[in-house]
Protein backbone atom coordinates (compact mmCIF):
# COMPACT_ATOMS: atom_id res chain seq x y z
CA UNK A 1 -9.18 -29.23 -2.95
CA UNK A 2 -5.79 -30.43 -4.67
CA UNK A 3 -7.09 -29.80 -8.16
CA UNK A 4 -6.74 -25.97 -6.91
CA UNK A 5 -3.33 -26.28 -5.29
CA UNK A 6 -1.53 -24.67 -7.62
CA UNK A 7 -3.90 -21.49 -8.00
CA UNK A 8 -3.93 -21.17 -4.04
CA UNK A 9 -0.39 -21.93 -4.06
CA UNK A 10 -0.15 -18.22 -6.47
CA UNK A 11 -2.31 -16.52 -4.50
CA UNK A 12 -0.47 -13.76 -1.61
CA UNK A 13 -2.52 -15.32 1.13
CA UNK A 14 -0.22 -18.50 1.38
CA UNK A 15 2.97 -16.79 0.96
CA UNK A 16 5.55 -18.16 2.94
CA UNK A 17 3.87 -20.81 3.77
CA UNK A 18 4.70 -24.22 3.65
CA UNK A 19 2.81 -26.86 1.07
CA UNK A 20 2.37 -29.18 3.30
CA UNK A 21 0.12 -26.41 5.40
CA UNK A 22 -2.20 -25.07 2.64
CA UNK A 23 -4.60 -28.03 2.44
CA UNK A 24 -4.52 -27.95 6.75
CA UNK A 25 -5.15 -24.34 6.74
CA UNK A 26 -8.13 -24.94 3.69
CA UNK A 27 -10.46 -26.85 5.84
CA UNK A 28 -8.96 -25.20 9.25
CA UNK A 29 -10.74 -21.92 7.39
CA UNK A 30 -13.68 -23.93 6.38
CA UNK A 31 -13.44 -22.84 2.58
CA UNK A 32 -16.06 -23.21 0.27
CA UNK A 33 -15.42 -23.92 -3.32
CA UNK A 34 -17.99 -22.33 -5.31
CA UNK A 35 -19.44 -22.30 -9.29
CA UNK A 36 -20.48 -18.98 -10.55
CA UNK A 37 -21.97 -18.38 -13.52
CA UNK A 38 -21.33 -15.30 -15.83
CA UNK A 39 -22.97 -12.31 -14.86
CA UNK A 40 -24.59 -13.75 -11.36
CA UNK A 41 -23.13 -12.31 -8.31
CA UNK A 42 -20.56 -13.91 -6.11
CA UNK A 43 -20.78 -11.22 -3.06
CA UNK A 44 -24.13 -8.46 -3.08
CA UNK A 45 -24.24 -4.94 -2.11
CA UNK A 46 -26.05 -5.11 0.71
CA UNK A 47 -25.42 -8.57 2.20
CA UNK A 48 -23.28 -9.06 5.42
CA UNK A 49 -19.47 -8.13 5.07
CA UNK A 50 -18.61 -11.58 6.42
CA UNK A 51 -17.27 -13.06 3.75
CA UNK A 52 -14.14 -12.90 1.41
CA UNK A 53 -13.04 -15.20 -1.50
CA UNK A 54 -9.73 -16.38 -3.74
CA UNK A 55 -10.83 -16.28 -7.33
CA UNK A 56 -9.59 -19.68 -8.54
CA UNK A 57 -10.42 -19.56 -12.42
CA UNK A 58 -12.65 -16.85 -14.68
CA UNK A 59 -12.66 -13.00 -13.74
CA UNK A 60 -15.30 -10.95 -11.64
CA UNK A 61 -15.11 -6.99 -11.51
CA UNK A 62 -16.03 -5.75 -8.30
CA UNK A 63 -19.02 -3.35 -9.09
CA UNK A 64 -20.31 0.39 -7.16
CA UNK A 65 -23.68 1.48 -7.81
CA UNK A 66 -25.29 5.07 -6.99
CA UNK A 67 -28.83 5.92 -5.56
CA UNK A 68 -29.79 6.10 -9.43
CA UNK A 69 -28.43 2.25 -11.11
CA UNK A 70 -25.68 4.14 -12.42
CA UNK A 71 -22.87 1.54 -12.61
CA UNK A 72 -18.42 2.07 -11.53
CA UNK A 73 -16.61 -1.22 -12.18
CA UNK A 74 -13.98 -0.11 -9.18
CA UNK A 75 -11.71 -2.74 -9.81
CA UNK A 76 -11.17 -6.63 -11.59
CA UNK A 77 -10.31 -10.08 -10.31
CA UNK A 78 -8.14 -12.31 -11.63
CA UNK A 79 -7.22 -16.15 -10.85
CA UNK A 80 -5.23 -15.92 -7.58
CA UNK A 81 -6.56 -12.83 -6.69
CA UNK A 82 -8.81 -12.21 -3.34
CA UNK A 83 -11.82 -10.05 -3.04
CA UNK A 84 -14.32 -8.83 -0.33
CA UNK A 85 -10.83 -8.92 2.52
CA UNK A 86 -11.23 -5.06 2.97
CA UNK A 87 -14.56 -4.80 4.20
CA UNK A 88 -14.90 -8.12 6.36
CA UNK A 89 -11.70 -6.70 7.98
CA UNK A 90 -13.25 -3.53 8.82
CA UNK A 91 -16.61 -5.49 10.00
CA UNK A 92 -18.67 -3.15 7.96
CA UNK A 93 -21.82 -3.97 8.73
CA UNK A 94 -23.29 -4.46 5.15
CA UNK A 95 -21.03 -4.75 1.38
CA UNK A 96 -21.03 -1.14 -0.56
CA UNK A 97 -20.42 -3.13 -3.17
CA UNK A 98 -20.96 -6.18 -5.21
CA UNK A 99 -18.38 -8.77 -6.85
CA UNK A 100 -19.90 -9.92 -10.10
CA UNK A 101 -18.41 -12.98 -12.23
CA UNK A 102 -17.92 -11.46 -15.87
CA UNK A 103 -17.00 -14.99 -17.11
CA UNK A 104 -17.91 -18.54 -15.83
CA UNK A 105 -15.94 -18.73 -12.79
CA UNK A 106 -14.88 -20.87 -9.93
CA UNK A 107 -14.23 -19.25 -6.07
CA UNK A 108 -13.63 -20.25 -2.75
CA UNK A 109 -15.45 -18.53 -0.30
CA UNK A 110 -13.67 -18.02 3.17
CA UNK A 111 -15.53 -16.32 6.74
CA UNK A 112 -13.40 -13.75 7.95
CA UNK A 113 -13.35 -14.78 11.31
CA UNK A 114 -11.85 -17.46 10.22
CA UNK A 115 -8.84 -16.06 9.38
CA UNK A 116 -8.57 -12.72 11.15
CA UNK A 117 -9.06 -15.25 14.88
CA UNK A 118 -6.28 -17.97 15.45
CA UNK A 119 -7.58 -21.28 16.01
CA UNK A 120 -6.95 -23.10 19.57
CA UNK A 121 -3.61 -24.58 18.07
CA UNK A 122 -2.25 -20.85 17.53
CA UNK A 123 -0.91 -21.93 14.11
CA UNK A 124 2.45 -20.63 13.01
CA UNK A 125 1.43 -20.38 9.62
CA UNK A 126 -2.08 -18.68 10.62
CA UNK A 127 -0.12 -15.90 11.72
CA UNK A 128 1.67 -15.89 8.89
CA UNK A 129 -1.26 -15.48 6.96
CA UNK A 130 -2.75 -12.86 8.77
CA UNK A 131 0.41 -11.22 8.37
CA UNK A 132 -0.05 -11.54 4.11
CA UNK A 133 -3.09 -10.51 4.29
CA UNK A 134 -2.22 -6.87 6.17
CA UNK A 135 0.13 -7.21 2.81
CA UNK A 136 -2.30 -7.73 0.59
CA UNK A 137 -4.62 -4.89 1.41
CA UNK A 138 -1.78 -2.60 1.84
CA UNK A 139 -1.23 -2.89 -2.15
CA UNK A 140 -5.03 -2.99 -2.24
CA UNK A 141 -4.94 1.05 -1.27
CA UNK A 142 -2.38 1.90 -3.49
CA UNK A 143 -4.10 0.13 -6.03
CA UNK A 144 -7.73 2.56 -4.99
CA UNK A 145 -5.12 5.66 -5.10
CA UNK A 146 -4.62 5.01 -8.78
CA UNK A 147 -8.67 4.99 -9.22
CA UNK A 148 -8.94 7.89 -7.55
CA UNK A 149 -5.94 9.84 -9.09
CA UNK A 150 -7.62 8.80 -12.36
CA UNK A 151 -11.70 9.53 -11.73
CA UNK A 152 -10.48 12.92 -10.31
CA UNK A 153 -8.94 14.58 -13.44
CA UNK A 154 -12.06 16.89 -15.21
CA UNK A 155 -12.32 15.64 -18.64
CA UNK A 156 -12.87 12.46 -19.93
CA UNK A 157 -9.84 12.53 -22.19
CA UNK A 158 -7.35 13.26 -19.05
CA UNK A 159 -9.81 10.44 -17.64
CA UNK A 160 -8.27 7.90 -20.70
CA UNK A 161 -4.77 8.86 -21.23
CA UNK A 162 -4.29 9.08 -17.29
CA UNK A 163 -5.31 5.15 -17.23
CA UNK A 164 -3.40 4.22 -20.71
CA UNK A 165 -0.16 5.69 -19.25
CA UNK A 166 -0.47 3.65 -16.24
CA UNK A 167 -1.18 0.58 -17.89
CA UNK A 168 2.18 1.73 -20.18
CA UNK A 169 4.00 1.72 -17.24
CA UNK A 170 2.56 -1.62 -15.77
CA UNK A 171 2.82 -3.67 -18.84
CA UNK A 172 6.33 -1.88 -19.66
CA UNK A 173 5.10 -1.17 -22.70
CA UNK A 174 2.94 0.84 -25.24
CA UNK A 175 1.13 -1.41 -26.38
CA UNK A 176 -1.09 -3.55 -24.09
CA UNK A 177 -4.41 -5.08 -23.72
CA UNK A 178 -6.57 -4.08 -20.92
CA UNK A 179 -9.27 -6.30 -19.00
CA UNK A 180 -12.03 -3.72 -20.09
CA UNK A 181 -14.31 -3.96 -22.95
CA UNK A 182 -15.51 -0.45 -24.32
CA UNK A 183 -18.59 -0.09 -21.92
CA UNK A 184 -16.86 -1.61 -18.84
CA UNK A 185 -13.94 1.03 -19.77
CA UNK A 186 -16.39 3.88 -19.66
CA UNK A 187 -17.85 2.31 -15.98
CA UNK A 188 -14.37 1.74 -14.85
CA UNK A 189 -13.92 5.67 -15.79
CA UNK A 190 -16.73 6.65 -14.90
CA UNK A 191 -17.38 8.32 -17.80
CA UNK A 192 -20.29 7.70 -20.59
CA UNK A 193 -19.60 5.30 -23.28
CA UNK A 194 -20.57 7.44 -26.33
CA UNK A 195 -18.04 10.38 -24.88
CA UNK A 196 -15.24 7.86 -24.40
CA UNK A 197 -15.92 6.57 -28.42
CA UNK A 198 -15.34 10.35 -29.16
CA UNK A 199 -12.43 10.97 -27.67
CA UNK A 200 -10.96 7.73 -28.28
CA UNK A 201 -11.67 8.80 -31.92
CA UNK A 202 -10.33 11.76 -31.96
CA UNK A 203 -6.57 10.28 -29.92
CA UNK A 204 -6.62 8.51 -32.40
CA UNK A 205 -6.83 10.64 -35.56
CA UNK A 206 -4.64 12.77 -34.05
CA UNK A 207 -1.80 10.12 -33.39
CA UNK A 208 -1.55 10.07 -30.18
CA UNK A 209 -2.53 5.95 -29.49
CA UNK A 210 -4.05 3.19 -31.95
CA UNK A 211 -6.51 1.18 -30.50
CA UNK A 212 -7.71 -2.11 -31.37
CA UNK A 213 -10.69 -2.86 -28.94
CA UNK A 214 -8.73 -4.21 -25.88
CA UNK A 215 -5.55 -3.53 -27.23
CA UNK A 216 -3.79 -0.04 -27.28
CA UNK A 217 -0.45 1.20 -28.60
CA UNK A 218 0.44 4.62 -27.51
CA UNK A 219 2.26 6.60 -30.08
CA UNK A 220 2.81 10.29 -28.02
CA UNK A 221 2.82 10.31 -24.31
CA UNK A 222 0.72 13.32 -23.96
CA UNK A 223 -2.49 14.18 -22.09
């Protein structure tokens, strides 16, 4: 596990808690480190909501499918980032959705229970953890408010320039690269690809952003 100190050492879980404690608290959690290739699914809609995971290198997009196949991306993971805390906190009985690796990735795969229940030496640092991770799906909420603030305009356009100005805002800038390529944009939207091309088209003929595929510069803030 040392070879992924300094990932877990990033990652809000272990805040303000002591080095010498993270590779204790590792095996006191019984982590698994875990391979993943591209495309192949770390957690499955479906499965038990027992689990949760640190993404220690790659990305994964956390993935919501309807009764049809159609496909949302609702969110991405990074390096440092956790996934799958929200539902094995609220011991749902099955995963509404599915974490999929979008590169070659490496995780480490945690059982709730394992953190959410002190062990029998009552840890100071476990309940320091358990403490983060309250934190850490706090943000997570205000994090699903932005989805939903941006899904629930009508039109795919206020859909776009909704999410651009956001990014604006998080990056400081206007211009920034997003984690989305064109079709994951238009799941991440929810939205169809062909009508996102359009409009991003037509923003851009009529000088409102440039866009480079990942990259975007806004030139007008207006929806």
């Amino acid at each position: 596990m040392k070879k992924y100190f300094k990932i877990l050492r990033e990652c809000p879980l272990f805040n303000e808690i002591e080095d010498a404690h993270i590779e204790t608290m590792v095996g006191c959690l019984q982590a698994k480190p875990r391979r993943i290739l591209k495309n192949t699914a770390i957690l499955t809609e479906g499965e038990p909501a027992t689990q949760m995971g640190i993404l220690l290198s790659g990305s994964a997009q956390i993935i919501r499918e309807d009764y049809y196949g159609n496909r949302s991306i609702v969110a991405t993971v990074e390096p440092a980032q956790l996934f799958g805390e929200t539902f094995a906190c609220a011991e749902t009985k099955e995963l509404p959705v599915s974490v999929v690796a979008s590169t070659d990735t490496e995780v480490l795969l945690m059982d709730s229970h394992h953190i959410t229940h002190t062990c029998c030496n009552s840890c100071d640092f476990h309940n320091q953890m358990i403490y983060n991770l309250m934190k850490v799906m706090a943000k997570k909420n205000l994090i699903f408010n932005e989805k939903i603030e941006i899904t629930g305009k009508r039109s795919t356009k206020e859909k776009l320039m909704t999410y651009l100005l956001m990014q604006a805002k998080k990056h400081h800038s206007d211009t920034f690269t997003i984690p989305y390529n064109r079709q994951e944009l238009a799941d991440f939207l929810e939205v169809e690809r062909s009508g996102l091309s359009v409009e991003i088209g037509k923003l851009c003929k009529a000088g409102i952003i440039e866009a480079d595929k990942k990259t975007f510069h806004i030139l007008k803030k207006e929806i």
